[in-house]
Protein backbone atom coordinates (compact mmCIF):
# COMPACT_ATOMS: atom_id res chain seq x y z
CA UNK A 1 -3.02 10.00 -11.82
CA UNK A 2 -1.12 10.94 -15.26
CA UNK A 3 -2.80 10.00 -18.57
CA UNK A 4 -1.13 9.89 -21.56
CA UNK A 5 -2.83 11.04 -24.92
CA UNK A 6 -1.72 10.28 -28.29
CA UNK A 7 -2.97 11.68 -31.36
CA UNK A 8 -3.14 14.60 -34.07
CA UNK A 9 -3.43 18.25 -33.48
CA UNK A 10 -6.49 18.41 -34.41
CA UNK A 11 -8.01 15.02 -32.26
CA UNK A 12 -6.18 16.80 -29.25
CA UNK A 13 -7.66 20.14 -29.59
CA UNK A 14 -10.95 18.75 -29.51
CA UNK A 15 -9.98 16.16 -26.54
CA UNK A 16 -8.25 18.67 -24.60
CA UNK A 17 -11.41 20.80 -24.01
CA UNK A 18 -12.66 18.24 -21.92
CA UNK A 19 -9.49 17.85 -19.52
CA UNK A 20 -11.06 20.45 -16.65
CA UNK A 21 -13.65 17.95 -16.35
CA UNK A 22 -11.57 15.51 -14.46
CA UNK A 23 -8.96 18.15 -12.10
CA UNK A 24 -7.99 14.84 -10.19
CA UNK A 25 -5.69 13.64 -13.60
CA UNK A 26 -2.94 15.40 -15.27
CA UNK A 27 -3.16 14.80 -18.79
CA UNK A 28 -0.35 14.41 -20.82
CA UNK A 29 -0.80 14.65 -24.59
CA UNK A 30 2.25 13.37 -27.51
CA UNK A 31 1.46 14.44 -30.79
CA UNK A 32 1.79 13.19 -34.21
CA UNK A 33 1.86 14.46 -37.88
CA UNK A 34 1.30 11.05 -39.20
CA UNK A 35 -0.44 8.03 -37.46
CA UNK A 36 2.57 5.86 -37.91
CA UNK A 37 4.85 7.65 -35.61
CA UNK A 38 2.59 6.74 -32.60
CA UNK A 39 5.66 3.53 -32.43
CA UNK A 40 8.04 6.63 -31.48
CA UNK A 41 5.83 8.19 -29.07
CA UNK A 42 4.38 5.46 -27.16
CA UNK A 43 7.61 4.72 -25.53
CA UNK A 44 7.86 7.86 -23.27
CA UNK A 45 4.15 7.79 -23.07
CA UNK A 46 4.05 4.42 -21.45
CA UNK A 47 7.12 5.63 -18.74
CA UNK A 48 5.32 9.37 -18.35
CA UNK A 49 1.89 8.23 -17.52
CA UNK A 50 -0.05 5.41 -15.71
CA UNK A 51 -2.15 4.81 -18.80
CA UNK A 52 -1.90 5.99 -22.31
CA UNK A 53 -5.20 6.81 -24.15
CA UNK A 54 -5.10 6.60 -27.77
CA UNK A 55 -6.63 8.86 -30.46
CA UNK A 56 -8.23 5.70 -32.23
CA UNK A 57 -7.32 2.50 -33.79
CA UNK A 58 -5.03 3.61 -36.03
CA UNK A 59 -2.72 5.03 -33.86
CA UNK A 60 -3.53 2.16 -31.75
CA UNK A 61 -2.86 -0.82 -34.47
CA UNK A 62 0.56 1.46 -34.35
CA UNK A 63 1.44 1.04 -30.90
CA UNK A 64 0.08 -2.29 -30.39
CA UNK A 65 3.49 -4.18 -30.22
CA UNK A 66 5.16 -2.02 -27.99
CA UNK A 67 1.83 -1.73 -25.66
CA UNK A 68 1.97 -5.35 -25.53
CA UNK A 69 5.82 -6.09 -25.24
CA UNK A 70 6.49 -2.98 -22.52
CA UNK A 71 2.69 -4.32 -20.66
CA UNK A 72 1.58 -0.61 -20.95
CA UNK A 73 -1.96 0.00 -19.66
CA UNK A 74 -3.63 1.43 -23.00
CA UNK A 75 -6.90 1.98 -24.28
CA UNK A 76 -8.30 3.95 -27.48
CA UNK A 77 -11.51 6.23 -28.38
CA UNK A 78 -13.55 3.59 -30.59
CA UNK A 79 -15.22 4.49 -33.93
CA UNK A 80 -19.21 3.92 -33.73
CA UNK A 81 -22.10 4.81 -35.71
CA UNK A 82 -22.84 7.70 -33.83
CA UNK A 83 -19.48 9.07 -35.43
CA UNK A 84 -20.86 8.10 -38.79
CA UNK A 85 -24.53 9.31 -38.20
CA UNK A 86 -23.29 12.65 -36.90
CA UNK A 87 -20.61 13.42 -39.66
CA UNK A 88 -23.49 12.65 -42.75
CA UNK A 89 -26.12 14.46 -40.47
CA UNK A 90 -23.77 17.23 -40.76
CA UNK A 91 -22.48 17.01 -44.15
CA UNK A 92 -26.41 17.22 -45.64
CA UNK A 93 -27.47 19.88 -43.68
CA UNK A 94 -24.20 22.65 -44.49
CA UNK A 95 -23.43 21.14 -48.00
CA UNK A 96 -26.65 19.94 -49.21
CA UNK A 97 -25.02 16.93 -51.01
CA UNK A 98 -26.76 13.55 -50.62
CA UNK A 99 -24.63 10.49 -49.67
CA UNK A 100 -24.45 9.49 -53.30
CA UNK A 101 -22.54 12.69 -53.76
CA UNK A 102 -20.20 11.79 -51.20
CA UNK A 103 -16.71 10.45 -51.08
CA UNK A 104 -15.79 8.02 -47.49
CA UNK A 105 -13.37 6.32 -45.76
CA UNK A 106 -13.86 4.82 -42.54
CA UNK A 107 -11.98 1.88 -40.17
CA UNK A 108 -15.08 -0.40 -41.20
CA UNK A 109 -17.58 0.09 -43.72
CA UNK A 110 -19.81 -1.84 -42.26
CA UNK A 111 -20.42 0.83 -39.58
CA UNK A 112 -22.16 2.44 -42.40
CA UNK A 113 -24.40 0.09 -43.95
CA UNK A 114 -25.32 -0.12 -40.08
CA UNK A 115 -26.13 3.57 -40.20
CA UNK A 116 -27.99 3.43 -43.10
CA UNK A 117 -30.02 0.53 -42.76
CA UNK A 118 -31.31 1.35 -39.20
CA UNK A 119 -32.25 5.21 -41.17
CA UNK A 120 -33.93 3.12 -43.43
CA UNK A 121 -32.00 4.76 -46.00
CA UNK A 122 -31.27 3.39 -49.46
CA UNK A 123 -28.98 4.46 -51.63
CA UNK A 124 -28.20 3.68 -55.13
CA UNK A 125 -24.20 3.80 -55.62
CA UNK A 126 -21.81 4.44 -52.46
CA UNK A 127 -18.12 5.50 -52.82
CA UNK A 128 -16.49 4.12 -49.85
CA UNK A 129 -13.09 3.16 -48.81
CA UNK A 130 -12.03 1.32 -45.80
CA UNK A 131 -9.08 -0.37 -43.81
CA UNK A 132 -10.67 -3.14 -41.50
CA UNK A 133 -7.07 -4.67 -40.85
CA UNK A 134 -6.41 -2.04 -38.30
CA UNK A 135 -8.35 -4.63 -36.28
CA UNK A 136 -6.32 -7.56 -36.89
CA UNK A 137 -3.06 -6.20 -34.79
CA UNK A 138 -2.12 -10.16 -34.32
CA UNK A 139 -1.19 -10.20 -38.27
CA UNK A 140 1.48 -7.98 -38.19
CA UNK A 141 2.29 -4.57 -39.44
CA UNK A 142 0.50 -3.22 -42.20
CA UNK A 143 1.79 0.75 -43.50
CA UNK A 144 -1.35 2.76 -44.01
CA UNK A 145 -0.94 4.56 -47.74
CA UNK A 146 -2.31 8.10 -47.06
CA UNK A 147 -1.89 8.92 -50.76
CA UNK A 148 -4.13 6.19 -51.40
CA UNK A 149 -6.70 7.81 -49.38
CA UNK A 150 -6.46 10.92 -51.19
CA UNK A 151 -6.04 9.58 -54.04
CA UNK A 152 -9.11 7.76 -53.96
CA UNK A 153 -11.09 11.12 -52.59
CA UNK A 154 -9.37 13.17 -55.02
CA UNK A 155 -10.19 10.65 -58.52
CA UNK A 156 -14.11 10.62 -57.40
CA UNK A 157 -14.19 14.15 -57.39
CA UNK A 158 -12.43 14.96 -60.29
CA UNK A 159 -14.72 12.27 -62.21
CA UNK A 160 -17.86 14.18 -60.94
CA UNK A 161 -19.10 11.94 -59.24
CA UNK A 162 -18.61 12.94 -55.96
CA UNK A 163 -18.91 16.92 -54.43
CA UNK A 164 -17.76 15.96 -50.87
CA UNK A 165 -15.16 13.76 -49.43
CA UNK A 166 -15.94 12.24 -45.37
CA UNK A 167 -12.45 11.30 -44.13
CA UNK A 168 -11.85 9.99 -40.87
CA UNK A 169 -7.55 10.10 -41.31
CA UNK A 170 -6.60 13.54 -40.06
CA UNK A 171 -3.92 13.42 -42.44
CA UNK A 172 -6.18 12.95 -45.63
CA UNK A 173 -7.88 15.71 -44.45
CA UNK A 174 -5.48 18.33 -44.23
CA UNK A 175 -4.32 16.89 -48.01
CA UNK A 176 -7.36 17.24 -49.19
CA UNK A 177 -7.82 21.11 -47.84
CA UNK A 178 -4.07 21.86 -49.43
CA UNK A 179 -5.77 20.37 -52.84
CA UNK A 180 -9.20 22.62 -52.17
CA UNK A 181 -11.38 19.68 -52.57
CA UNK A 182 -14.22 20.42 -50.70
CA UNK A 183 -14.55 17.60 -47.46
CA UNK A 184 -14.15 17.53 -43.63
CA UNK A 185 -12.98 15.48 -41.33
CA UNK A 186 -15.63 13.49 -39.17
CA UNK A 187 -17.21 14.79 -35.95
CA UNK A 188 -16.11 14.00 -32.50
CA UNK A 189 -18.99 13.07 -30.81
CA UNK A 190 -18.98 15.20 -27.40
CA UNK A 191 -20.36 11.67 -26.04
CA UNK A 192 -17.85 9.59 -27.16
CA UNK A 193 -14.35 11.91 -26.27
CA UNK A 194 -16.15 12.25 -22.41
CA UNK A 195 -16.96 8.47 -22.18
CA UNK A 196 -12.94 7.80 -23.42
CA UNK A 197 -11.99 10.11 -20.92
CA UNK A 198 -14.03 8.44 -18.03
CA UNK A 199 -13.46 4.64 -19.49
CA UNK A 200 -9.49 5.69 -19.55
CA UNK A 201 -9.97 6.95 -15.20
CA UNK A 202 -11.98 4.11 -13.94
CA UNK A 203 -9.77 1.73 -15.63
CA UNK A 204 -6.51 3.73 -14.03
CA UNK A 205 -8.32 3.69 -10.72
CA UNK A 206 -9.29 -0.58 -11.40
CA UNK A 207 -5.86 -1.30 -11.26
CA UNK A 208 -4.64 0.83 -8.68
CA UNK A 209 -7.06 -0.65 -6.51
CA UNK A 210 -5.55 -4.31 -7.80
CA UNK A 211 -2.56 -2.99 -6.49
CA UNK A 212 -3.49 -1.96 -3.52
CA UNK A 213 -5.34 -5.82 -3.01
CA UNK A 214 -4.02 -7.73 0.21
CA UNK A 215 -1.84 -10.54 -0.40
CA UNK A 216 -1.41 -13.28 1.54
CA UNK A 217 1.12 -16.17 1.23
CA UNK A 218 0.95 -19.28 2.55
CA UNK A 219 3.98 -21.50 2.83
CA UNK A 220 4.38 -25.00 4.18
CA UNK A 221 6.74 -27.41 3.61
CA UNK A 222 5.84 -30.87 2.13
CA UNK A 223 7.18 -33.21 5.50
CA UNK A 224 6.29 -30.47 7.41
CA UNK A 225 9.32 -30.30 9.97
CA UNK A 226 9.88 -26.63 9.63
CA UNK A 227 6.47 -25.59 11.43
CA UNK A 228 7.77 -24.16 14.79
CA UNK A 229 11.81 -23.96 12.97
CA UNK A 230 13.18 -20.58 14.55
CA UNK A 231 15.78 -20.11 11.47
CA UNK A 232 13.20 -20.77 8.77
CA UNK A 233 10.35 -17.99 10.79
CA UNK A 234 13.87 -15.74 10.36
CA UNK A 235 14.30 -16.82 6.69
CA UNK A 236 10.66 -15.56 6.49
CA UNK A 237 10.98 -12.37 8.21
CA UNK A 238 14.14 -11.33 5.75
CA UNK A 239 12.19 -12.22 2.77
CA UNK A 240 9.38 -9.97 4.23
CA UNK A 241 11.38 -7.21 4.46
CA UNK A 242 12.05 -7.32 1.03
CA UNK A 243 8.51 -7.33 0.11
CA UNK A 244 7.81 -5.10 2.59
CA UNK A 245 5.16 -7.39 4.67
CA UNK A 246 4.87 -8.80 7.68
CA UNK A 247 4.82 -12.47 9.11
CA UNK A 248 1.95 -13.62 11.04
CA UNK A 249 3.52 -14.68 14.60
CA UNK A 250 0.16 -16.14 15.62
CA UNK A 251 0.68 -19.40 12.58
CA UNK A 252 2.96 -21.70 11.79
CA UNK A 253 1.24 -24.44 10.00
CA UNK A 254 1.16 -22.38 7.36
CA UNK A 255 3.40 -19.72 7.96
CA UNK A 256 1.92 -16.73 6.73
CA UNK A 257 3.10 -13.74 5.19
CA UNK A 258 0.69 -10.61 4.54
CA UNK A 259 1.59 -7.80 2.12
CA UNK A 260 0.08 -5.93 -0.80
CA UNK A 261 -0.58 -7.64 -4.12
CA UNK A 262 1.28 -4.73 -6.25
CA UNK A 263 4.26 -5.19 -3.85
CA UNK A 264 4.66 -8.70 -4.73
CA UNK A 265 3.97 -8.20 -8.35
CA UNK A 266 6.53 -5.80 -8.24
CA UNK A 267 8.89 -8.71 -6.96
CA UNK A 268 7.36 -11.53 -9.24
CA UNK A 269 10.18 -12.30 -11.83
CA UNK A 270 12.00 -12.84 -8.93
CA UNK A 271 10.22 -15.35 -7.18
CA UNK A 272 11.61 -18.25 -8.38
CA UNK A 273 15.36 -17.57 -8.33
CA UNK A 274 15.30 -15.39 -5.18
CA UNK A 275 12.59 -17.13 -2.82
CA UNK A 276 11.63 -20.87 -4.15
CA UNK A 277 15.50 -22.22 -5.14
CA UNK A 278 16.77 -20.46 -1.60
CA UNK A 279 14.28 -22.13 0.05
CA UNK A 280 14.95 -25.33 -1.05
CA UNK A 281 18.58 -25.11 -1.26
CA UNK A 282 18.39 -23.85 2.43
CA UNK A 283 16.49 -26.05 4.22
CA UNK A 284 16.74 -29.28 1.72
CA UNK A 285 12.99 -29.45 1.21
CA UNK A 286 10.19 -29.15 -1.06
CA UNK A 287 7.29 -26.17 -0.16
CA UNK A 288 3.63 -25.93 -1.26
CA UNK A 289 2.85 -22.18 -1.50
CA UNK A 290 -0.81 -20.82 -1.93
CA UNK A 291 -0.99 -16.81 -2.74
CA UNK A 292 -4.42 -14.95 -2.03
CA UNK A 293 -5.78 -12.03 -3.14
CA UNK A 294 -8.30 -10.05 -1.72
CA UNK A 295 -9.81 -6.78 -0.72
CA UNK A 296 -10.13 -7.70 3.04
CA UNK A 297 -7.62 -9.70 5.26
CA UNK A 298 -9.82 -12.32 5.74
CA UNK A 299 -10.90 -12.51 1.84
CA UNK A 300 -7.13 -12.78 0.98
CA UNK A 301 -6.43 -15.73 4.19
CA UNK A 302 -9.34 -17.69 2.42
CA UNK A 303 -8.15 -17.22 -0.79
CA UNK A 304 -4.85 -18.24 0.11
CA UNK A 305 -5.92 -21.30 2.26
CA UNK A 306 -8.02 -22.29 -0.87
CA UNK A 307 -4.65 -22.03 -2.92
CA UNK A 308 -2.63 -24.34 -0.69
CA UNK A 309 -4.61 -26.87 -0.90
CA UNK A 310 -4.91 -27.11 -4.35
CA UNK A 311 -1.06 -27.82 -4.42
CA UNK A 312 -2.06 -31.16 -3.05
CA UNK A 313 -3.45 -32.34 -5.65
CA UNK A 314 -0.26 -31.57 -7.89
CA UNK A 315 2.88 -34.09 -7.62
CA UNK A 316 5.28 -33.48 -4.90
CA UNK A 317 8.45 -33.73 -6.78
CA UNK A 318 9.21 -30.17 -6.75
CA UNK A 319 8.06 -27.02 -5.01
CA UNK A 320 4.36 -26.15 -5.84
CA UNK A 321 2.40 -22.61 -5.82
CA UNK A 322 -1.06 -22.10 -6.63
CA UNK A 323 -2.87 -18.61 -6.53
CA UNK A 324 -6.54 -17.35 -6.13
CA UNK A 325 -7.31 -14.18 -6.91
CA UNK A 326 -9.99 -11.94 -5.59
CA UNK A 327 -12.76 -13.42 -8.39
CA UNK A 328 -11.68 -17.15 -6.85
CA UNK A 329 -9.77 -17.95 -9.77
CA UNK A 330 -7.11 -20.48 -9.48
CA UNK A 331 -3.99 -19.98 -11.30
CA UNK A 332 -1.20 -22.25 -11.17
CA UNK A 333 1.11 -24.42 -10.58
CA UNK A 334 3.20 -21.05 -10.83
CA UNK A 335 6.74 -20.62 -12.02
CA UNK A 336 6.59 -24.09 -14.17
CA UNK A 337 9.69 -24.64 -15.57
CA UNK A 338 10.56 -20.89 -15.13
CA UNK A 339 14.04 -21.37 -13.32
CA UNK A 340 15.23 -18.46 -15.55
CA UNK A 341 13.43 -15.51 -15.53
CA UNK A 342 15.75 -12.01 -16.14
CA UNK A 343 15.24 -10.67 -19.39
CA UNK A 344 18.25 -10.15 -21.44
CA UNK A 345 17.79 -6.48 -22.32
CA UNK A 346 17.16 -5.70 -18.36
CA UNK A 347 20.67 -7.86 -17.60
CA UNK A 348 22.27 -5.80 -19.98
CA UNK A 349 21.26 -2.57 -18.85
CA UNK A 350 22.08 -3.10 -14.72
CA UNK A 351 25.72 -4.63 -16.10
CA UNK A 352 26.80 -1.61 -17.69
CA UNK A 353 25.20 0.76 -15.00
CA UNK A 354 26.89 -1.98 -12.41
CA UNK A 355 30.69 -1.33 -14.27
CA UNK A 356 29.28 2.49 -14.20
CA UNK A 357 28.84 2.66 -10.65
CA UNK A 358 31.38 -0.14 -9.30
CA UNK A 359 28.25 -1.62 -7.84
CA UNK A 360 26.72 -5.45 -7.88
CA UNK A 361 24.11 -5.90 -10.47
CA UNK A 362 22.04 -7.55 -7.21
CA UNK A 363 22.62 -4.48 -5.55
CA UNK A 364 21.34 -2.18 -8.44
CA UNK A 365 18.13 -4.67 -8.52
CA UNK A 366 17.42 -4.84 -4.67
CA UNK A 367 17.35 -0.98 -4.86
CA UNK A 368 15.33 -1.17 -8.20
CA UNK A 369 12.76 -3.16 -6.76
CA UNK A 370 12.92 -1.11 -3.45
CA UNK A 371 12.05 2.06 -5.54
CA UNK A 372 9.47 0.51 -7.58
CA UNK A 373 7.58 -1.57 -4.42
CA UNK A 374 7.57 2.31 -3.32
CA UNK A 375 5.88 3.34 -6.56
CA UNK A 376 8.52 5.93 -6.87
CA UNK A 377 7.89 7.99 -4.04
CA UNK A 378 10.95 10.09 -2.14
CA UNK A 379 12.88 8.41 0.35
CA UNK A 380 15.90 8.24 2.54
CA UNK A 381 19.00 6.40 3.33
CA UNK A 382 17.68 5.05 6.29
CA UNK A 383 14.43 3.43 4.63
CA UNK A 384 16.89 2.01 1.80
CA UNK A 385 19.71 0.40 4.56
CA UNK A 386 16.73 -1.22 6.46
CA UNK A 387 14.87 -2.50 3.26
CA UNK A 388 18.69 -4.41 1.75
CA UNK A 389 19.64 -4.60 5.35
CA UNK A 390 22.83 -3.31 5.03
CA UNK A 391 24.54 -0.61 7.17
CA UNK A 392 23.67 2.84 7.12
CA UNK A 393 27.21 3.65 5.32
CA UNK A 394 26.50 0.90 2.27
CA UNK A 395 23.44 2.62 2.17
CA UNK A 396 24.35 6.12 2.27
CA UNK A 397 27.08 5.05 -0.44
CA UNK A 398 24.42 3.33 -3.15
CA UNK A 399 22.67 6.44 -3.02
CA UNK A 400 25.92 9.10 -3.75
CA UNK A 401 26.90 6.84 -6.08
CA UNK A 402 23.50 6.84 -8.03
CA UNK A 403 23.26 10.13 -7.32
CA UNK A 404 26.33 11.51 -8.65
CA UNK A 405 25.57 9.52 -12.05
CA UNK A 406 22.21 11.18 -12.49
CA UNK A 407 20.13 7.95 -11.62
CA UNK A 408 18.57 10.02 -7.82
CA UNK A 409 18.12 13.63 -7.36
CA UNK A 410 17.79 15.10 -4.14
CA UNK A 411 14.49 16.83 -3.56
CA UNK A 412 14.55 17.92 0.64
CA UNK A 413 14.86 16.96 3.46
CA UNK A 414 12.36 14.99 6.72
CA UNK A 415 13.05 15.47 10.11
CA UNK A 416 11.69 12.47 12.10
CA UNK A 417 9.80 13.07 15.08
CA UNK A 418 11.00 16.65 15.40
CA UNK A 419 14.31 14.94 16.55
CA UNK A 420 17.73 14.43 15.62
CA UNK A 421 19.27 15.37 12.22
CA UNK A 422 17.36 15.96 9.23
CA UNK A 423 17.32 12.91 6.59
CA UNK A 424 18.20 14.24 2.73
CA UNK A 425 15.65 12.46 0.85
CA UNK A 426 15.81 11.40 -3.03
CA UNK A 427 13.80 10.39 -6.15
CA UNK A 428 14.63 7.86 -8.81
CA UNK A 429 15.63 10.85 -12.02
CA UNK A 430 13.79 9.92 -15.29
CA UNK A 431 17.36 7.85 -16.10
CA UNK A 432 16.42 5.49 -13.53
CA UNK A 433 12.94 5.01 -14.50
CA UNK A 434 13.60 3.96 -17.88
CA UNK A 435 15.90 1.89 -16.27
CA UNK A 436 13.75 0.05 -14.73
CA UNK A 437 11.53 0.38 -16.93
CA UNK A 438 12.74 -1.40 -20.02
């Protein structure tokens, strides 16, 4: 498992302490002199790691477009009271200032009238400055004035009527130190850095497991002719190769089709296009379709069955697909209206590489897909000609061709069974993952 942490110096200093607590994750940390260039950083982070952790929300209310346009798994330490009870607890007992005496800016200052209500503590005059929009990410982009900050730190003090500033912008801080106004930046709880750390893992394991889910698809066509049809169970069996499942042999009324749910995720923009209009255009029929998840075989058949027959209840003027997931949530009817689904920016990117390598575009996405289905892992030739089930030539070809242009590198070789001649086997290069990626 890789984890991606962004933040300052000094937030990964403290963070990176804790790393030997978790051996099983490499951690990965981008750093940042201001919080604003998190929308530079986040990019590799998202195609380094399997989840990015953020140093808070600011660098978080940074990346927040890009997390949600690329669908990168993120999460960020949150700001509490303990933060705030900590840093004054801290500040009173080294400095000897009361909070009257002290400057503050926080995310929310409500945090501290929490703090200092539940102390029963009253104060007469509090110098506070805060920035609650870096909660509202859905209002657009909002630049976060650091002079402001010190500016606001820096006036109090030199008015007298404040001995300490409490900054929680890493940046103010170190301003504030080049000034020599006395202040400090506030404490990372212990607590809170090892509970990030642990939320960030169990939420990376979550959706591996997700992935990992058995899917189940059942398939039927609306006048049900094609039960027992030999060339639509061999329509079935290509497709499953591409998905990399298998076809029950035992049903036909539904056919079914068992594979993994992050293989057919993997495949998902492509469903329409690729399976449902082939289908149809094939065999001149409508098809209800129910998709199952689940963490057993049989959870995932009863989730599927359930999703069939809710495509019943839907008109039968085109080709229906429901899906229940593992919680027995319906989704659907799938696809609606979704005929086109390639995004521009990905059509772009496999033409050129296509008029690069003098390959199809389809050809460059059947091995994309191939790859990622594989979650990146090394593989041969062979594995590659039997998933696009093409000969062993084609095959070999695709990958000296995407070799030669940096997109595979070789990495050893496999001998199978002890027998025959060894197999040279590649990874997709960090070209082809951001590829893919975009």
């Amino acid at each position: 498992m890789k984890i991606g942490v962004i933040g300052s110096k000094y937030f990964l200093e403290s963070l990176s302490v804790h790393f030997p607590l978790f051996p099983e994750v490499q951690f990965i940390s981008f750093q940042y002199d201001l919080p604003e260039e998190t929308s530079l950083l986040i990019e590799d982070a998202g195609k380094q790691t399997d989840l990015v952790l953020f140093s808070g929300s600011i660098p978080f209310y940074y990346g927040y477009e890009q997390v949600k346009r690329n669908l990168i798994e993120a999460i960020y330490v949150p700001f509490d009271e303990l933060t705030v009870a900590l840093s004054l607890l801290s500040i009173s007992h080294t400095e000897k200032v009361t909070i009257n005496e002290i400057s503050i800016d926080l995310p929310d200052k409500n945090r501290l009238m929490k703090v200092l209500e539940e102390s029963e503590v009253v104060v007469k005059s509090l110098y506070v400055k805060d920035y609650p929009w870096v909660y509202k990410r859905e209002e657009g982009t909002q630049k976060l004035n650091i002079a402001d900050f010190v500016q606001f730190h820096s006036n109090r003090h030199k008015e007298g009527k404040t001995h300490f500033a409490l900054t929680s912008i890493h940046a103010v801080y170190q301003e504030l130190q080049r000034l020599s106004i006395p202040s400090r930046f506030m404490v990372q709880p212990k607590h809170t850095l090892i509970e990030s750390l642990t939320g960030a893992i169990s939420l990376l394991k979550l959706r591996k497991t997700e992935e990992s889910q058995i899917a189940v698809i059942s398939i039927r066509d609306y006048q049900q002719k094609l039960n027992e049809s030999g060339l639509f169970l061999n329509f079935l069996q290509k497709l499953s190769k591409r998905l990399q499942a298998r076809v029950s042999l035992e049903y036909f009324n539904p056919h079914l089709i068992y594979t993994t749910r992050g293989a057919l995720q993997v495949f998902e923009s492509d469903i329409y296009d690729e399976i449902i209009g082939q289908m149809e255009q094939e065999f001149k029929t409508l098809f209800q379709i129910g998709i199952g998840y689940g963490y057993t075989i049989q959870e995932a058949e009863k989730h599927s069955a359930q999703a069939l027959f809710f495509t019943d209840k839907f008109l039968k003027r085109k080709t229906v697909a429901c899906l229940v997931d593992e919680d027995q949530k319906l989704q659907g009817p799938l696809f609606e209206g979704n005929h086109q689904v390639e995004l521009k920016n990905e059509d772009e990117t496999i033409q050129i590489l296509a008029r690069e390598l003098k390959m199809s575009a389809k050809n460059i996405k059947l091995i994309h897909r191939f790859i990622s289905i594989n979650h990146f892992r090394a593989f041969s030739a062979a594995e590659l000609e039997e998933y696009m089930s093409c000969t062993r030539r084609s095959a070999e070809r695709f990958v000296k061709r995407l070799t030669e242009c940096g997109c595979l590198s070789k990495i050893g070789e496999e001998h199978p069974y002890g027998q025959g001649r060894p197999r040279n086997l590649y990874v997709p290069a960090e070209k082809f993952k951001k590829l893919t990626e975009n």
